[in-house]
C-alpha atoms as a PDB file:
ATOM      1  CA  UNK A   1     116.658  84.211 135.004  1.00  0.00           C
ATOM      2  CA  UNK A   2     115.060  87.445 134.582  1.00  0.00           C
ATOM      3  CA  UNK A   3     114.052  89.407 137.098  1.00  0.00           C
ATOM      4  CA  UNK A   4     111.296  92.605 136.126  1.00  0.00           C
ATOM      5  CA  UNK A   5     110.945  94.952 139.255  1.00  0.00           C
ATOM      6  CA  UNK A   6     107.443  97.867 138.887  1.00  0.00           C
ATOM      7  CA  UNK A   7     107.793 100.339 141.442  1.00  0.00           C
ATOM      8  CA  UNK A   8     106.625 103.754 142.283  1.00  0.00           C
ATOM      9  CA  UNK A   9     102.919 103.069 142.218  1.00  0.00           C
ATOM     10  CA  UNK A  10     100.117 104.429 145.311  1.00  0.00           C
ATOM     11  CA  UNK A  11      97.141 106.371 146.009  1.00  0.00           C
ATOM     12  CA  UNK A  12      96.480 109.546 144.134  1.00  0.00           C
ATOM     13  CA  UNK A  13      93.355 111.746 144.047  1.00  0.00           C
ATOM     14  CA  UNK A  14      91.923 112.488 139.979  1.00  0.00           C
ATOM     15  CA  UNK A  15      94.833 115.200 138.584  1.00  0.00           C
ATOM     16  CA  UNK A  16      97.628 113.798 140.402  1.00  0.00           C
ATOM     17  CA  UNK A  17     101.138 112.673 139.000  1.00  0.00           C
ATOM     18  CA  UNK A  18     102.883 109.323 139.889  1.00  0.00           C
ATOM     19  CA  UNK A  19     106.262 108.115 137.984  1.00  0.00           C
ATOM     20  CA  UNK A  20     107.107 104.247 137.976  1.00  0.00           C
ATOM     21  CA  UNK A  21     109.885 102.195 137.597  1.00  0.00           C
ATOM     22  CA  UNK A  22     110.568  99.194 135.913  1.00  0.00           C
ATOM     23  CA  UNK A  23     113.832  97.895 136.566  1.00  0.00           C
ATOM     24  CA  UNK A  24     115.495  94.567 134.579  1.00  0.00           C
ATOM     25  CA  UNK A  25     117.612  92.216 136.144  1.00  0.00           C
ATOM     26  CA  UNK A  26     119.219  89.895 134.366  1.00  0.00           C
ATOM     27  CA  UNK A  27     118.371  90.341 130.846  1.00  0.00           C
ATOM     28  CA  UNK A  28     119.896  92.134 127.674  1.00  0.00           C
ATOM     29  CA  UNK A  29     117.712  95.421 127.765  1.00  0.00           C
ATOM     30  CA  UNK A  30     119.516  97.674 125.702  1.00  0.00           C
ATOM     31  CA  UNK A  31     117.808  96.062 122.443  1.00  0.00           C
ATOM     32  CA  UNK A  32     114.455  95.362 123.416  1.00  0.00           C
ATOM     33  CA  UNK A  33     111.664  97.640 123.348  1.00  0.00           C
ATOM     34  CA  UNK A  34     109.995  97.429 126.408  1.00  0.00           C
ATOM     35  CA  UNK A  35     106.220  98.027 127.136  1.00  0.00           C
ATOM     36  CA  UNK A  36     104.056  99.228 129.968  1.00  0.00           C
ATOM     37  CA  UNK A  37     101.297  97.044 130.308  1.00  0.00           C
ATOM     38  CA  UNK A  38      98.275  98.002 132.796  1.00  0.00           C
ATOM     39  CA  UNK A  39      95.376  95.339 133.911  1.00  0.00           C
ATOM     40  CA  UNK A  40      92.379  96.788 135.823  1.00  0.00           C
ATOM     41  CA  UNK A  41      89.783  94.852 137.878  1.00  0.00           C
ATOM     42  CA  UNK A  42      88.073  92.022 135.929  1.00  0.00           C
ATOM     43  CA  UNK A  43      90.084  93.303 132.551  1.00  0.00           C
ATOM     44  CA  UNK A  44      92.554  91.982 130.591  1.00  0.00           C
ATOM     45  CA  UNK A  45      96.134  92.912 130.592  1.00  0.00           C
ATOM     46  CA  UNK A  46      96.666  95.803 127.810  1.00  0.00           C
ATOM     47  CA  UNK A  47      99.956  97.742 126.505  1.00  0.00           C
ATOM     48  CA  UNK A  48      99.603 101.176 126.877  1.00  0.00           C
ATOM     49  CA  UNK A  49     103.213 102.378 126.013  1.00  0.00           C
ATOM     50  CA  UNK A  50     106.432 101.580 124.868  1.00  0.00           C
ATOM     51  CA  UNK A  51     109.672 102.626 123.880  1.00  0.00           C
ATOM     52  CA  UNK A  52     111.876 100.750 121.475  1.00  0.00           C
ATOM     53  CA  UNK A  53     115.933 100.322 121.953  1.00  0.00           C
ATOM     54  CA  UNK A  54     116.285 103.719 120.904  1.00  0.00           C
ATOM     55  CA  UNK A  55     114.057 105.848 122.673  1.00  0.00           C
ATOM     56  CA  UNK A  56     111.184 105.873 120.718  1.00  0.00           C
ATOM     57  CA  UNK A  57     107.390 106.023 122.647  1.00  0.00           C
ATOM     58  CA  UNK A  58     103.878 105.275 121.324  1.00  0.00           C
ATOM     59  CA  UNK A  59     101.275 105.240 123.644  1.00  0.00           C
ATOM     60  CA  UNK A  60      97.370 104.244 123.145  1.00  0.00           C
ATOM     61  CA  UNK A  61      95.075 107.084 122.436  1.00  0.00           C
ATOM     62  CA  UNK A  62      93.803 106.490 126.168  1.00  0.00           C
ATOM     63  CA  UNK A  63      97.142 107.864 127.529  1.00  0.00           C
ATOM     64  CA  UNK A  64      99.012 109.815 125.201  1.00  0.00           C
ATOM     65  CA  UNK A  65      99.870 113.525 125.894  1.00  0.00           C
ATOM     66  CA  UNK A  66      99.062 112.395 129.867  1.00  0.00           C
ATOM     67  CA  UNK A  67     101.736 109.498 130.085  1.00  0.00           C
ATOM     68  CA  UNK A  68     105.621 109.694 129.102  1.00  0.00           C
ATOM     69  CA  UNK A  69     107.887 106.463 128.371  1.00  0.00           C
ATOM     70  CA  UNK A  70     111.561 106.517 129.248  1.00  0.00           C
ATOM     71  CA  UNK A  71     113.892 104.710 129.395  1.00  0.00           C
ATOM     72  CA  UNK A  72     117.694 104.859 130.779  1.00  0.00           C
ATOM     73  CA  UNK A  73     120.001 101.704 128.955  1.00  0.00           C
ATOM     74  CA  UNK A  74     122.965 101.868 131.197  1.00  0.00           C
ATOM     75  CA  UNK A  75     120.501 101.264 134.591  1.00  0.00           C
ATOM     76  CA  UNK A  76     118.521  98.734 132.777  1.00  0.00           C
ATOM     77  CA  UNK A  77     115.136 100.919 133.765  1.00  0.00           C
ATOM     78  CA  UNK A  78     112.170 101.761 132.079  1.00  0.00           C
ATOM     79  CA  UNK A  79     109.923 104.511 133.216  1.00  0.00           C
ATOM     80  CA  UNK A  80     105.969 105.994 132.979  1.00  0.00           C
ATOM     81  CA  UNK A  81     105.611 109.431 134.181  1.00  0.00           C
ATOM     82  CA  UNK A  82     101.650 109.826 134.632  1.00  0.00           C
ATOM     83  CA  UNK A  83      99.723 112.935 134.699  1.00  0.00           C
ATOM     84  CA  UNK A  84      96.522 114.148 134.655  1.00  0.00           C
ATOM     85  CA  UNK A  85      95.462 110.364 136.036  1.00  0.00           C
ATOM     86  CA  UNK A  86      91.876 109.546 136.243  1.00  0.00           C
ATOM     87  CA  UNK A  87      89.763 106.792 137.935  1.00  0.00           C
ATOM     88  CA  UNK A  88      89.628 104.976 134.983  1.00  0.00           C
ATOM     89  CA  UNK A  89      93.794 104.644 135.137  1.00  0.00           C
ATOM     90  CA  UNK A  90      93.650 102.345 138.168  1.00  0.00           C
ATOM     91  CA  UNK A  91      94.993  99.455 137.722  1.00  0.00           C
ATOM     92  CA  UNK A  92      98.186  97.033 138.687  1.00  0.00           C
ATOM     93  CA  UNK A  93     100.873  98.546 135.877  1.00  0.00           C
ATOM     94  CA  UNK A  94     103.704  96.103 134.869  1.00  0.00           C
ATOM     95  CA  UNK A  95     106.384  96.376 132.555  1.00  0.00           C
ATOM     96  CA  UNK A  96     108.279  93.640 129.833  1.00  0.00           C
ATOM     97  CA  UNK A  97     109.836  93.545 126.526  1.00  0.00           C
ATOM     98  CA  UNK A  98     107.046  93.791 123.861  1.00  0.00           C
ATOM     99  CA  UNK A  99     108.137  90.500 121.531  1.00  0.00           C
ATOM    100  CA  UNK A 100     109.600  87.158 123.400  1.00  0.00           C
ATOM    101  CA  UNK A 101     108.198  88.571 126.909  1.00  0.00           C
ATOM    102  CA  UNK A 102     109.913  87.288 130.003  1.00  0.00           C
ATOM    103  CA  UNK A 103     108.782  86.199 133.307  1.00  0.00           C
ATOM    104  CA  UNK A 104     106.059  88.947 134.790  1.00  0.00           C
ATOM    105  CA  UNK A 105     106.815  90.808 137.602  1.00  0.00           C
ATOM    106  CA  UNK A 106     104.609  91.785 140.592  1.00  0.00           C
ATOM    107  CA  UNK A 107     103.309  95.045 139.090  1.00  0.00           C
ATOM    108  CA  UNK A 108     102.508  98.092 140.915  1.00  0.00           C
ATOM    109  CA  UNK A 109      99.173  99.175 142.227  1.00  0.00           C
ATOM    110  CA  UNK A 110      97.981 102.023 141.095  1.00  0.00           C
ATOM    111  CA  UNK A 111      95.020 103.731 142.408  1.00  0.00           C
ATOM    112  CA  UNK A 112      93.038 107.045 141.383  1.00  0.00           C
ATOM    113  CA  UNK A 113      90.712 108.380 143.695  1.00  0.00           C
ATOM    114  CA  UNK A 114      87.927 110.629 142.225  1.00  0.00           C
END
């Protein structure tokens, strides 16, 4: 079974950096492009990033030129480097491949403090 594991959330004031984690247990990774998804309070869960097999990001127009997607195949980890982050970018953040999703993971909290 797979196994998706978000870390590196936590409590930053408005202008601070975080970088998460998303590491995969158990699945073939290399292949997939993989998403980072992001649900706030009484929302529903969106993607705001990905990177395909090959290294290559998109990002909604909410995040991009704040947010980086990487990736590293041989660890089986996907990353978000966030700058810049606002109140409006808390939320819990989880990862998963974009088509055929597998099992969610906890997520990470994320909080921005204004």
């Amino acid at each position: 079974q797979v196994q998706l594991v978000e870390s590196g959330g936590g409590l930053v004031q408005t202008g601070g950096s975080l970088r998460l984690s998303c590491r995969v247990f158990g699945g073939f990774f290399r292949l997939r492009t993989m998403g980072w998804y992001r649900q706030a309070p009484g929302q529903q869960r969106e993607l705001i990033a990905q990177i395909s097999g090959g290294g290559n990001p998109t990002y909604v127009e909410s995040v991009k030129g704040r947010f980086t997607v990487s990736r590293d195949n041989d660890q089986n980890i996907v990353y978000l480097q966030m700058n810049f982050l606002t109140p409006e970018d808390t939320a819990i953040y989880y990862c998963n491949a974009v088509q055929n999703s597998w099992p969610w993971g906890q997520g990470t909290q994320v909080t921005v403090s204004s």
